[in-house]
Protein backbone atom coordinates (compact mmCIF):
# COMPACT_ATOMS: atom_id res chain seq x y z
CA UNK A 1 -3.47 2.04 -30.33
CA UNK A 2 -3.41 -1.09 -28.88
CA UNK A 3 -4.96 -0.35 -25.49
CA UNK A 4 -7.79 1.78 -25.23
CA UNK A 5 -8.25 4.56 -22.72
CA UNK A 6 -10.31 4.40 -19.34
CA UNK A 7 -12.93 6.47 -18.45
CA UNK A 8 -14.56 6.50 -14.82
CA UNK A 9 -18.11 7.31 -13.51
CA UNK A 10 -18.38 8.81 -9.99
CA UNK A 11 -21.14 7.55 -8.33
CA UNK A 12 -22.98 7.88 -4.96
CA UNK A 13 -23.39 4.64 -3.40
CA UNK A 14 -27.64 3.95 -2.44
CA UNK A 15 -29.59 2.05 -0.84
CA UNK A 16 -28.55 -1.13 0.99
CA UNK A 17 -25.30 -3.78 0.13
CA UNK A 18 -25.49 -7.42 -0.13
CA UNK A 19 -24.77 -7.59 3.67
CA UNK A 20 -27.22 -6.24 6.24
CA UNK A 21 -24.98 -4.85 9.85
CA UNK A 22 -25.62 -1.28 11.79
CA UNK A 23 -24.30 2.22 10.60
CA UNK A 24 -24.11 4.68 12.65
CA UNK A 25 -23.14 7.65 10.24
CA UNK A 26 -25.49 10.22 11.27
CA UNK A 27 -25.57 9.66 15.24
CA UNK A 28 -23.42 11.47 17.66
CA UNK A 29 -23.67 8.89 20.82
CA UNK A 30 -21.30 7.29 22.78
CA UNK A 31 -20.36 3.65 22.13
CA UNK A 32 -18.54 0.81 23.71
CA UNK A 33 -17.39 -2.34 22.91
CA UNK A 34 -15.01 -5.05 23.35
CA UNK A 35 -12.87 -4.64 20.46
CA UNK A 36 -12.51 -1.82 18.27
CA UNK A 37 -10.97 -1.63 14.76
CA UNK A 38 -9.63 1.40 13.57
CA UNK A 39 -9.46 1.30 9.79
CA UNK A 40 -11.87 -0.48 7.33
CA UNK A 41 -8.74 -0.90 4.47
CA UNK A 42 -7.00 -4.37 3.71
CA UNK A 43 -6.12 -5.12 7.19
CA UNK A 44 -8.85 -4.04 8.85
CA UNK A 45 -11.36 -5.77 7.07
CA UNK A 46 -9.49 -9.17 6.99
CA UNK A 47 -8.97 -9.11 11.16
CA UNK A 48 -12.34 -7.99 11.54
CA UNK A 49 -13.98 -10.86 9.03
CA UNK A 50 -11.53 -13.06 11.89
CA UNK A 51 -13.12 -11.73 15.01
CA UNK A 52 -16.73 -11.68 13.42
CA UNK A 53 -16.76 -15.23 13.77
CA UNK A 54 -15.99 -15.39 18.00
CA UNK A 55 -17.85 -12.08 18.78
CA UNK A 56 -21.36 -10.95 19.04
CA UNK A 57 -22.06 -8.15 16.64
CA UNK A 58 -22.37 -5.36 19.62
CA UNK A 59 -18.62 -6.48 21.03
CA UNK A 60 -17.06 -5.56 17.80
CA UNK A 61 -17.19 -2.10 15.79
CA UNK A 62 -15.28 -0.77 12.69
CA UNK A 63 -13.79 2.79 12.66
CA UNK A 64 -13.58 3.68 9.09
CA UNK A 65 -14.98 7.05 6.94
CA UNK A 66 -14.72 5.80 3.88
CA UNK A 67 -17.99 4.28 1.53
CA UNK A 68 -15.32 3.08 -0.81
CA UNK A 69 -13.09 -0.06 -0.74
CA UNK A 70 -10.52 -0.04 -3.11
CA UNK A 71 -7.92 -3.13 -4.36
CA UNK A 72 -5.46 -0.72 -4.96
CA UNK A 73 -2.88 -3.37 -6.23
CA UNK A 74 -4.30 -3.08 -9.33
CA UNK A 75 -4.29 0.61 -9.67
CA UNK A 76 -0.88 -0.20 -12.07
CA UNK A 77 -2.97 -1.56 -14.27
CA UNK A 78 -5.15 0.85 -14.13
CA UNK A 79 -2.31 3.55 -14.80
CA UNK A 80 -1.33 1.42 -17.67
CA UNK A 81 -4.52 0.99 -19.33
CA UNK A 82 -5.16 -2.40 -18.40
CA UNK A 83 -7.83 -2.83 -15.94
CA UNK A 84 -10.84 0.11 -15.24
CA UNK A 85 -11.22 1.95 -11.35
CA UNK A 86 -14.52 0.53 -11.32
CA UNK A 87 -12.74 -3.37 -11.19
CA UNK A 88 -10.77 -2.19 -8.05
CA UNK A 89 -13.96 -0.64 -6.16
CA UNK A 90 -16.37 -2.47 -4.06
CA UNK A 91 -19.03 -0.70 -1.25
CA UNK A 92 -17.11 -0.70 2.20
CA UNK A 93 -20.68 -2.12 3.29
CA UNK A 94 -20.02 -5.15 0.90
CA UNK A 95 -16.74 -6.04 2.12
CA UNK A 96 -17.36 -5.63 5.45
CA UNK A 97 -18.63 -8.98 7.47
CA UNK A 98 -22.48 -8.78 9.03
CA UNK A 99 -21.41 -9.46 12.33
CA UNK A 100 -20.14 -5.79 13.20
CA UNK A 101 -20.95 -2.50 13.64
CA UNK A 102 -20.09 -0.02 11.03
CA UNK A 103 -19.07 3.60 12.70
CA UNK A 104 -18.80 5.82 9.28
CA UNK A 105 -16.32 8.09 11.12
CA UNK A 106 -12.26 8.91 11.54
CA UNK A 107 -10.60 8.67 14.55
CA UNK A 108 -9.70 12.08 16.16
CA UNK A 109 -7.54 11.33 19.48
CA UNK A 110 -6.57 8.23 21.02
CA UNK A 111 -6.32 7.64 25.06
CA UNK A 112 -4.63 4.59 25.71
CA UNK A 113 -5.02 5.18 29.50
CA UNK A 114 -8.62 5.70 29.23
CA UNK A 115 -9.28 2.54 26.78
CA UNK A 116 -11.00 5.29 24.56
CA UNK A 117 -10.85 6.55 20.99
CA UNK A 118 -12.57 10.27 19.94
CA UNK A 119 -13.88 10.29 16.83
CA UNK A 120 -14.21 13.62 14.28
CA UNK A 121 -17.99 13.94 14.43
CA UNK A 122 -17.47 14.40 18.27
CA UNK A 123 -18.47 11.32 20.36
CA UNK A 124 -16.24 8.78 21.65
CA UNK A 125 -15.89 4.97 21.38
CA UNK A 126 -14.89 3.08 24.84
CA UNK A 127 -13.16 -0.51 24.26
CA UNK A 128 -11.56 -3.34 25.76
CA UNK A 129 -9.47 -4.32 23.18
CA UNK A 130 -7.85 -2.03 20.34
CA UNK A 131 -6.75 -2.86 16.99
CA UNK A 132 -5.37 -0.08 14.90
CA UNK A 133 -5.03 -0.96 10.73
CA UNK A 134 -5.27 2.89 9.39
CA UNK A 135 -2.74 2.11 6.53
CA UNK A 136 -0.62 5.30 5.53
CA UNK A 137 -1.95 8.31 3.63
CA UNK A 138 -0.27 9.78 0.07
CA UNK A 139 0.76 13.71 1.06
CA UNK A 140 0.07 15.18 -2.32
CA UNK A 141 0.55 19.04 -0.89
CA UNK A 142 3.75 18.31 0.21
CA UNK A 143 5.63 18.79 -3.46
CA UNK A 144 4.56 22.48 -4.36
CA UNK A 145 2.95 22.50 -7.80
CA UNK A 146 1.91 19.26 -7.60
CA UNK A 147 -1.72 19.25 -6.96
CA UNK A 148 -2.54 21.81 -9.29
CA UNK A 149 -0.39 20.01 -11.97
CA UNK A 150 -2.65 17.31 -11.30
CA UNK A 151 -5.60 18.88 -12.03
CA UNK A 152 -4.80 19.75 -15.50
CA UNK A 153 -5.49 16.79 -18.05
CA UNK A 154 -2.71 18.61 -19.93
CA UNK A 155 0.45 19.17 -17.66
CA UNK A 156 1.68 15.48 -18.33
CA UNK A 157 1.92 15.15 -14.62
CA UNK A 158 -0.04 12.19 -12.90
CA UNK A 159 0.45 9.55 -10.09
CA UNK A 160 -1.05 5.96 -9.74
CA UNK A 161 -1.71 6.05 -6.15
CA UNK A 162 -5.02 7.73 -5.56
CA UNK A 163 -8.42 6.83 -6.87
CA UNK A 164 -8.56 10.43 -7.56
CA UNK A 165 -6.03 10.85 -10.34
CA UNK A 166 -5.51 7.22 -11.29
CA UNK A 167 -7.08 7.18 -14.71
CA UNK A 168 -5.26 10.43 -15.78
CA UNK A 169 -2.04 8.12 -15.86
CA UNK A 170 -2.71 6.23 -19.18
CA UNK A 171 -3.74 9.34 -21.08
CA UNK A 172 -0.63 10.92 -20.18
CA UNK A 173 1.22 7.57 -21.60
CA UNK A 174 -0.99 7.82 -24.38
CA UNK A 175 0.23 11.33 -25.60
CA UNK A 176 3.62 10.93 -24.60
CA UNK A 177 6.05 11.20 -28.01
CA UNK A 178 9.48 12.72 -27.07
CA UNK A 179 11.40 14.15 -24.17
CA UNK A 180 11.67 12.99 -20.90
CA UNK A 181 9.25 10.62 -18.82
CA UNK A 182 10.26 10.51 -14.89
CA UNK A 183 9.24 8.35 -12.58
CA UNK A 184 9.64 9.30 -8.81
CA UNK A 185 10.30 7.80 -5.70
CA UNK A 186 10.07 9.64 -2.27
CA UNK A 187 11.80 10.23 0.65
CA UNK A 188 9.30 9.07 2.63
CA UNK A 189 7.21 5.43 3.59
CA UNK A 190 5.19 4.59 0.51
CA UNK A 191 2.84 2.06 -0.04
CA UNK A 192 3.99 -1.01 -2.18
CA UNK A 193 7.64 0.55 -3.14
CA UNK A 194 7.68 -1.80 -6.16
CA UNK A 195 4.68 0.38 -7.75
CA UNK A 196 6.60 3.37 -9.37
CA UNK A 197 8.90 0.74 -11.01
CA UNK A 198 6.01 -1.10 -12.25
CA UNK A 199 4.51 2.29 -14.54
CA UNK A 200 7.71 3.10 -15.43
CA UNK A 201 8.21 -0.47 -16.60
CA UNK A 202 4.40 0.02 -18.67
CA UNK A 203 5.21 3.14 -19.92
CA UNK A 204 8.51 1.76 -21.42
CA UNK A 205 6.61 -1.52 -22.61
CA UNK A 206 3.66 0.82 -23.99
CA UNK A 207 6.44 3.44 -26.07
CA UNK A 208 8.10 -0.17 -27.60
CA UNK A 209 4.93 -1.01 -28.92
CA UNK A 210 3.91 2.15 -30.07
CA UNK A 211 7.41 2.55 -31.76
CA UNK A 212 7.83 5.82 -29.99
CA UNK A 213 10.45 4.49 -27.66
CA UNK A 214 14.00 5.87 -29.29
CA UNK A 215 11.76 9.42 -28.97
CA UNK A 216 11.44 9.45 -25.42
CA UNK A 217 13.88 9.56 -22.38
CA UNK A 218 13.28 7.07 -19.69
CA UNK A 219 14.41 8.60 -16.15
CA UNK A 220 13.19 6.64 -12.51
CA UNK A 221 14.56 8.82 -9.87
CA UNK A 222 14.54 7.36 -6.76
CA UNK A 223 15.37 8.20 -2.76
CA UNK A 224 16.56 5.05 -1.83
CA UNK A 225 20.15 3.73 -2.05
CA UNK A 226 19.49 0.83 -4.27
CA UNK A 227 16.69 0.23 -6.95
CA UNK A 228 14.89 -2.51 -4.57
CA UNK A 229 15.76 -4.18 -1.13
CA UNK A 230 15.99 -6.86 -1.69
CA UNK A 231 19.74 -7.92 -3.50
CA UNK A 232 18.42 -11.17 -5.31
CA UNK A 233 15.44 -8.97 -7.32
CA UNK A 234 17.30 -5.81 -7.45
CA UNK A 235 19.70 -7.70 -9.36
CA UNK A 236 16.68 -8.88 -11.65
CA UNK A 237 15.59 -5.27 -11.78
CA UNK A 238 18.90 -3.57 -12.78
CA UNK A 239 19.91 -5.70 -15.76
CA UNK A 240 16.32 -5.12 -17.24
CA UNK A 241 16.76 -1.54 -16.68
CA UNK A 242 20.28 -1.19 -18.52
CA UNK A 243 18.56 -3.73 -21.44
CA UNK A 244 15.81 -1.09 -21.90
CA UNK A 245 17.76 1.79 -21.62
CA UNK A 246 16.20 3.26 -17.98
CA UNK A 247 18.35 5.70 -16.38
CA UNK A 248 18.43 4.86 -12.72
CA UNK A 249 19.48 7.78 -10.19
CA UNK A 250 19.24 6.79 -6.42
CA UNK A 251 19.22 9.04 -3.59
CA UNK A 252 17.01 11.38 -5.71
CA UNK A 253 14.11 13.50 -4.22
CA UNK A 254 11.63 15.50 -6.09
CA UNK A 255 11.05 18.84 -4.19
CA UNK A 256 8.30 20.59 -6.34
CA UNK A 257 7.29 21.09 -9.70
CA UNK A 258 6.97 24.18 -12.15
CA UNK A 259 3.93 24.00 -14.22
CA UNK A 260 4.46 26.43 -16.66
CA UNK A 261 8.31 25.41 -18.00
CA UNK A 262 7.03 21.94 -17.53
CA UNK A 263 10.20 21.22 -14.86
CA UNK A 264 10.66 19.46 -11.80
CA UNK A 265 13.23 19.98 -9.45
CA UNK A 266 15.19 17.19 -7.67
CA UNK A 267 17.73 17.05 -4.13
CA UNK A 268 20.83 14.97 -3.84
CA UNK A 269 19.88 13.48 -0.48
CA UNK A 270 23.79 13.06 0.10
CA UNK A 271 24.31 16.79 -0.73
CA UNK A 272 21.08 18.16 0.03
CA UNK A 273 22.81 21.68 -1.53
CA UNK A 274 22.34 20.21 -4.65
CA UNK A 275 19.70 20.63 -6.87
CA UNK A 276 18.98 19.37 -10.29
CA UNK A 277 15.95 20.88 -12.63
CA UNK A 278 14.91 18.73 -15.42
CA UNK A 279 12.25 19.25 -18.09
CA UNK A 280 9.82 16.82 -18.86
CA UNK A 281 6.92 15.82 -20.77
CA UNK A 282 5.45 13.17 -18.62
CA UNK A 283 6.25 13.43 -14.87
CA UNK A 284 4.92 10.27 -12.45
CA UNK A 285 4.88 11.33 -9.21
CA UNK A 286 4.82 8.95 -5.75
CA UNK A 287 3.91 10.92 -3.42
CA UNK A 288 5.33 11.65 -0.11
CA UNK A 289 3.46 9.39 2.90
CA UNK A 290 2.57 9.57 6.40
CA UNK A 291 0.13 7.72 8.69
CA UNK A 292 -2.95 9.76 10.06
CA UNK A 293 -1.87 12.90 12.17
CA UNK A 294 -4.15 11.50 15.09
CA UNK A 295 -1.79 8.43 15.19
CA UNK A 296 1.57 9.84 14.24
CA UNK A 297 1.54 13.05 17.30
CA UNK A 298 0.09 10.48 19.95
CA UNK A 299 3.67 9.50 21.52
CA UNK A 300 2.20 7.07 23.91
CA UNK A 301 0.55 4.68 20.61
CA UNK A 302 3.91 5.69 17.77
CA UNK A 303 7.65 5.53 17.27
CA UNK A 304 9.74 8.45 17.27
CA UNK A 305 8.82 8.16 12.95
CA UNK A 306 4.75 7.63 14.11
CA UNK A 307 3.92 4.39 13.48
CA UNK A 308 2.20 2.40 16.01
CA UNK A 309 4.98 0.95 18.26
CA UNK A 310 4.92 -2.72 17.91
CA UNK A 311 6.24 -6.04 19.08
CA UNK A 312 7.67 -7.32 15.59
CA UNK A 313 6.64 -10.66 16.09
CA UNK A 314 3.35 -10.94 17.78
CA UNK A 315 2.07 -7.29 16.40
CA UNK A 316 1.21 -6.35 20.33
CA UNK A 317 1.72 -2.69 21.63
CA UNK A 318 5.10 -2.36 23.06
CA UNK A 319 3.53 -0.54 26.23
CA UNK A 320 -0.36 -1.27 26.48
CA UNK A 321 -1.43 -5.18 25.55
CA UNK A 322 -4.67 -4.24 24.47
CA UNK A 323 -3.56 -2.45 21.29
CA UNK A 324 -2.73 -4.77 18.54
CA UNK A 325 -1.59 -3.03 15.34
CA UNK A 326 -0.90 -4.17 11.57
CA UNK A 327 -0.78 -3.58 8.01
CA UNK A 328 1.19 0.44 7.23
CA UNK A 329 0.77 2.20 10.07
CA UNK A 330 2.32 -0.12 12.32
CA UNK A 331 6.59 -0.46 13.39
CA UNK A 332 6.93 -4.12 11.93
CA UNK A 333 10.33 -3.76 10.61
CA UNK A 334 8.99 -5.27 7.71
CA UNK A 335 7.48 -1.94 6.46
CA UNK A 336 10.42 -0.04 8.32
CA UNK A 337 13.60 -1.43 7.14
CA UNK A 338 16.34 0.70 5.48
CA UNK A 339 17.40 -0.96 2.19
CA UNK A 340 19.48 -4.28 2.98
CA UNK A 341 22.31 -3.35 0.20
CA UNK A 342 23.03 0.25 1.05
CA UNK A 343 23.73 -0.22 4.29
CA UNK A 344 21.91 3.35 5.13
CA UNK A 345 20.74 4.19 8.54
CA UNK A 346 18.37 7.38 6.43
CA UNK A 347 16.79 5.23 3.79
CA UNK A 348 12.96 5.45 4.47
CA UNK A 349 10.84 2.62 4.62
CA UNK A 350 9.78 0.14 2.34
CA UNK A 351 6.01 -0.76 3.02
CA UNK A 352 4.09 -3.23 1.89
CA UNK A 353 -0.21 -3.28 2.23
CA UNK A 354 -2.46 -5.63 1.57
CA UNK A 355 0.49 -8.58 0.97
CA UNK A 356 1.86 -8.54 4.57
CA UNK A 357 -1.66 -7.78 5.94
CA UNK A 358 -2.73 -11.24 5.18
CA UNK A 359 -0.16 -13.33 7.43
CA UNK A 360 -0.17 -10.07 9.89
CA UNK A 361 -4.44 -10.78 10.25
CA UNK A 362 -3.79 -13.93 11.42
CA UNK A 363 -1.06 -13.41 13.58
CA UNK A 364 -3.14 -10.09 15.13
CA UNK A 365 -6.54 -12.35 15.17
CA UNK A 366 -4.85 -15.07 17.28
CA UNK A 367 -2.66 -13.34 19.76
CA UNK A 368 -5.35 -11.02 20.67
CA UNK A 369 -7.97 -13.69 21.22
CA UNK A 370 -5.34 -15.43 23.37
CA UNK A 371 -4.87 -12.36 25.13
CA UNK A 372 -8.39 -11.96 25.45
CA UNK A 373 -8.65 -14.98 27.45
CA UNK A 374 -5.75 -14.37 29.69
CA UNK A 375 -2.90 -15.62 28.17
CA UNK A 376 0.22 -14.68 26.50
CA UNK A 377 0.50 -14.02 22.85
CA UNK A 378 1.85 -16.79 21.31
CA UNK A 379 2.01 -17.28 17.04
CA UNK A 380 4.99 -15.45 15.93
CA UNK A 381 5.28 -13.00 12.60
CA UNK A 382 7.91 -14.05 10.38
CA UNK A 383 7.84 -10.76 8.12
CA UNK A 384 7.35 -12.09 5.19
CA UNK A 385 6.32 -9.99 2.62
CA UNK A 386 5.07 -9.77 -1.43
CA UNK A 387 5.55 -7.59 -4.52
CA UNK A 388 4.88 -8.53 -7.76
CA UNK A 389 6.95 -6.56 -9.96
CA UNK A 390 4.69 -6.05 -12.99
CA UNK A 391 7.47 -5.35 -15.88
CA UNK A 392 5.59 -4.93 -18.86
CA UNK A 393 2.17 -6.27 -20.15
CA UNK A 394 2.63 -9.50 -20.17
CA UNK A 395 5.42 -9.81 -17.26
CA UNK A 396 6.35 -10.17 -13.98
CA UNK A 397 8.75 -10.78 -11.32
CA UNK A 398 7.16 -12.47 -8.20
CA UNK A 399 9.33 -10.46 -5.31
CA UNK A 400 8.60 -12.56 -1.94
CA UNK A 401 11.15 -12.23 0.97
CA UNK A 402 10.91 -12.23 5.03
CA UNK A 403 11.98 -9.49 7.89
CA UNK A 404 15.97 -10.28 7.16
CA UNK A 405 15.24 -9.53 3.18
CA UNK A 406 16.27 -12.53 2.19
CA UNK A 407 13.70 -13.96 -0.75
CA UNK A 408 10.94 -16.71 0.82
CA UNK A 409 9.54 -17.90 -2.23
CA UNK A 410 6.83 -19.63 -2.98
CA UNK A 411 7.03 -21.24 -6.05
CA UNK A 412 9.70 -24.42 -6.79
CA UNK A 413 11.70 -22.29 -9.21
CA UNK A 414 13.67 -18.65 -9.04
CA UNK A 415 11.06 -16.41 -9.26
CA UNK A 416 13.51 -13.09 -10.06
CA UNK A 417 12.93 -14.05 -13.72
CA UNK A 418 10.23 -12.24 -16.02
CA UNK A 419 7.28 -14.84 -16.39
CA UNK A 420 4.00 -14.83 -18.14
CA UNK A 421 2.44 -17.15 -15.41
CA UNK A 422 3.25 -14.55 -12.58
CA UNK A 423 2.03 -11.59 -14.61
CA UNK A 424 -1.07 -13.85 -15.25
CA UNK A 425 -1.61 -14.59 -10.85
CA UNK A 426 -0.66 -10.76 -10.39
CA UNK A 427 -4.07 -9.97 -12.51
CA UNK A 428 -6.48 -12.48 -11.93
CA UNK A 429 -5.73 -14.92 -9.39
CA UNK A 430 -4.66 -12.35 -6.39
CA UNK A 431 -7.66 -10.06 -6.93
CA UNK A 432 -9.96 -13.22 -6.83
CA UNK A 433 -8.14 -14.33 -3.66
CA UNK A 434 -8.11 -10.82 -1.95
CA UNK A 435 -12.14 -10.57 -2.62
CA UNK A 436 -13.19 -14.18 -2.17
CA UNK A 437 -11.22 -15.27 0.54
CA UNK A 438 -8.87 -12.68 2.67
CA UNK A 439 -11.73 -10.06 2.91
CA UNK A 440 -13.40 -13.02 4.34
CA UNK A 441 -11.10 -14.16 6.93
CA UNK A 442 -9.81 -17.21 5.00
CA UNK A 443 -6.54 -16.20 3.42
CA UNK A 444 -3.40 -15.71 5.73
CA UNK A 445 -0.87 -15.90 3.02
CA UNK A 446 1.18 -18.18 1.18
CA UNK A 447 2.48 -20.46 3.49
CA UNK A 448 0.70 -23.47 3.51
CA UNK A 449 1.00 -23.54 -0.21
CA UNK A 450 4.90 -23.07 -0.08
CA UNK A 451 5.77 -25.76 1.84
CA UNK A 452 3.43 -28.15 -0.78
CA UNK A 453 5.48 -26.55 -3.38
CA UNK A 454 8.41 -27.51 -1.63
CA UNK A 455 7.72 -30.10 -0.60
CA UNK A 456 7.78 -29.61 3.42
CA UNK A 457 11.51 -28.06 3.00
CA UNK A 458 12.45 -24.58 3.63
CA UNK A 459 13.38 -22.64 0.63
């Protein structure tokens, strides 16, 4: 075999992380603050490394329950037998800067009226300012059959996007020898919508190499109208798919799975009265997606769809200017917009994580420290956005585009080709940048770089 398979130690985290700050895990007291971040993930760590820097450690806490930080960008490569779960893990304590206080806690109910934010292990947090950056959530119980498919090492089901069953994905690859391998897409937000494309793109890449390939049935069913948003890579994406033989059905929902007969059953989201039960013997499943229920049933902070309602350019709170929001669980029509070529007022949303949350940190970090000091918000989101479209294991499509979907690239050449060089910045330069210099405050995108690339012109 040419890759070899990935086996991951669970550990407790001890003792005390390169960075010394307060965490208040086992107290129930009230607290107060000037600004509060809810959500220690991508985008809450990068706005709060920002803010670190103005405020004094007792103006600025951290909402967030987790002890592990994960660079889930690379949990493709984990899938595909590249990279090992303990490369994408850090201790939240690590990541987060010294110059804040650590609550070890989820939020339970937001008052926007109040300035206050109840927490599960009962007490509440009073602030002046509010940033919300909770990200979105994978709804595994929401497809019957699948969690308990995932649980057993030999169902041939398995999904990329949770720490949890991450390193089953490979080993299912790894067996696979005939019938069909599905990859699914959901009818629901997801995080980084170019991910199920990229295993099914392994998995094909892997089979070739193995010579197993003319044994095995390629599927990617998807819910979306189109097999990307954007019409310049989705382009790229469908001639690579007819080359390698992928069967591509759109509008294509996967409603539960049976175990035993090894089936899963898909709805025509056009005619939901259709049904269509295949057989496989690797199923990859994306799960359905939602942001935290304490967000999405508070109709004074969400949309109709509960996300946290938004000014699309300067990331402010449509109704209460002390809430800033950013990264998934925020209305930037970035994460929000319907497929450009389908033209299809149900397509669900195309989200992207820690890629937008870069330029969105800066843009939340400025405009609230202007608001802060009585003034308007002022620096302006331009949407852009990132996916690198990992297409085997040595190749990838650098996807970059802006609110309108229309490609923003960075790089002096089309990028909607297969390239060595971007597979190469997908695995090693990114991480190093995400670790090194956005979870410190010092990366807010691509920008800069572009226009030396081009020169000062627009591309």
């Amino acid at each position: 075999m040419f890759l070899r398979s990935i086996r991951h130690v669970s550990k407790e985290i001890q003792g005390i992380g390169r960075r010394s700050f307060s965490i208040t895990s086992i107290t129930y007291d009230n607290h107060s603050c000037k600004v509060l971040v809810v959500g220690g993930g991508t985008a809450g760590c990068a706005v709060t490394a920002k803010l670190s820097r103005d405020l004094k450690k007792t103006d600025l806490i951290v909402l967030e329950p987790s002890i592990d930080h994960y660079y889930q960008p690379l949990f493709t490569l984990v899938g595909g037998g590249v990279e090992k779960i303990e490369d994408t893990r850090k201790n939240e304590q690590d990541v987060l800067p010294s110059n804040c206080i650590w609550i070890r806690d989820s939020a339970a109910e937001f008052d926007l009226k109040k300035n206050t934010v109840k927490i599960e292990k009962g007490h509440t947090i009073d602030y002046d300012y509010l940033v919300v950056a909770t990200g979105i959530f994978p709804r595994y119980e929401n497809i019957p059959g699948l969690i308990e498919t995932l649980k057993d090492p030999n169902s041939g089901v398995c999904s990329i996007y949770s720490p949890q069953y991450v390193e089953g994905v490979f080993p299912v690859i790894q067996k696979l020898s005939s019938g069909n391998a599905i990859f699914t897409f959901p009818n629901s937000p997801v995080k980084c919508p170019g991910a199920p494309q990229k295993i099914c793109y392994l998995t094909d890449d892997y089979l070739r190499r193995e010579n197993k390939r003319n044994q095995v049935k390629v599927i990617y069913n998807t819910s979306l109208p189109v097999i990307f948003g954007v019409k310049k890579y989705a382009n790229a994406l469908w001639k690579i798919c007819i080359e390698r033989n992928i069967t591509v059905n759109t509008r294509t929902n996967l409603v539960s799975i049976d175990s035993n007969k090894k089936e899963a059953t898909f709805e025509n989201l056009d005619k939901p009265e259709e049904r269509t039960v295949l057989p496989f013997s690797m199923l990859h499943v994306t799960p359905p997606m939602s942001t935290a229920e304490a967000i999405s049933k508070n109709t004074e902070l969400t949309t109709s769809a509960g996300f946290v309602e938004v000014n699309k350019s300067t990331l402010q709170h449509i109704r209460f200017p002390n809430v800033f929001a950013l990264g998934d669980c925020c209305s930037s029509p970035n994460s929000k917009t319907a497929a450009a070529a389908g033209k299809c007022s149900n397509c669900k949303i195309l989200s992207f994580y820690n890629k937008i949350s870069a330029a969105q940190s800066e843009v939340v970090y400025k405009n609230l420290t202007s608001v802060m000091n009585g003034k308007k918000p002022y620096l302006s989101y331009d949407g852009y956005a990132s996916c690198p479209l990992v297409t085997g294991y040595d190749k990838c499509i650098l996807a970059e585009f802006d609110y309108e979907l229309n490609p923003l690239e960075t790089f002096p050449f089309s990028q909607d080709k297969e390239r060595l060089s971007m597979y190469l910045l997908k695995k090693n330069v990114i991480p190093t940048i995400y670790w090194n210099l956005m979870m410190n405050g010092l990366w807010n995108g691509p920008a800069t770089f572009r226009k030396l690339m081009h020169f000062g012109k627009s591309n």
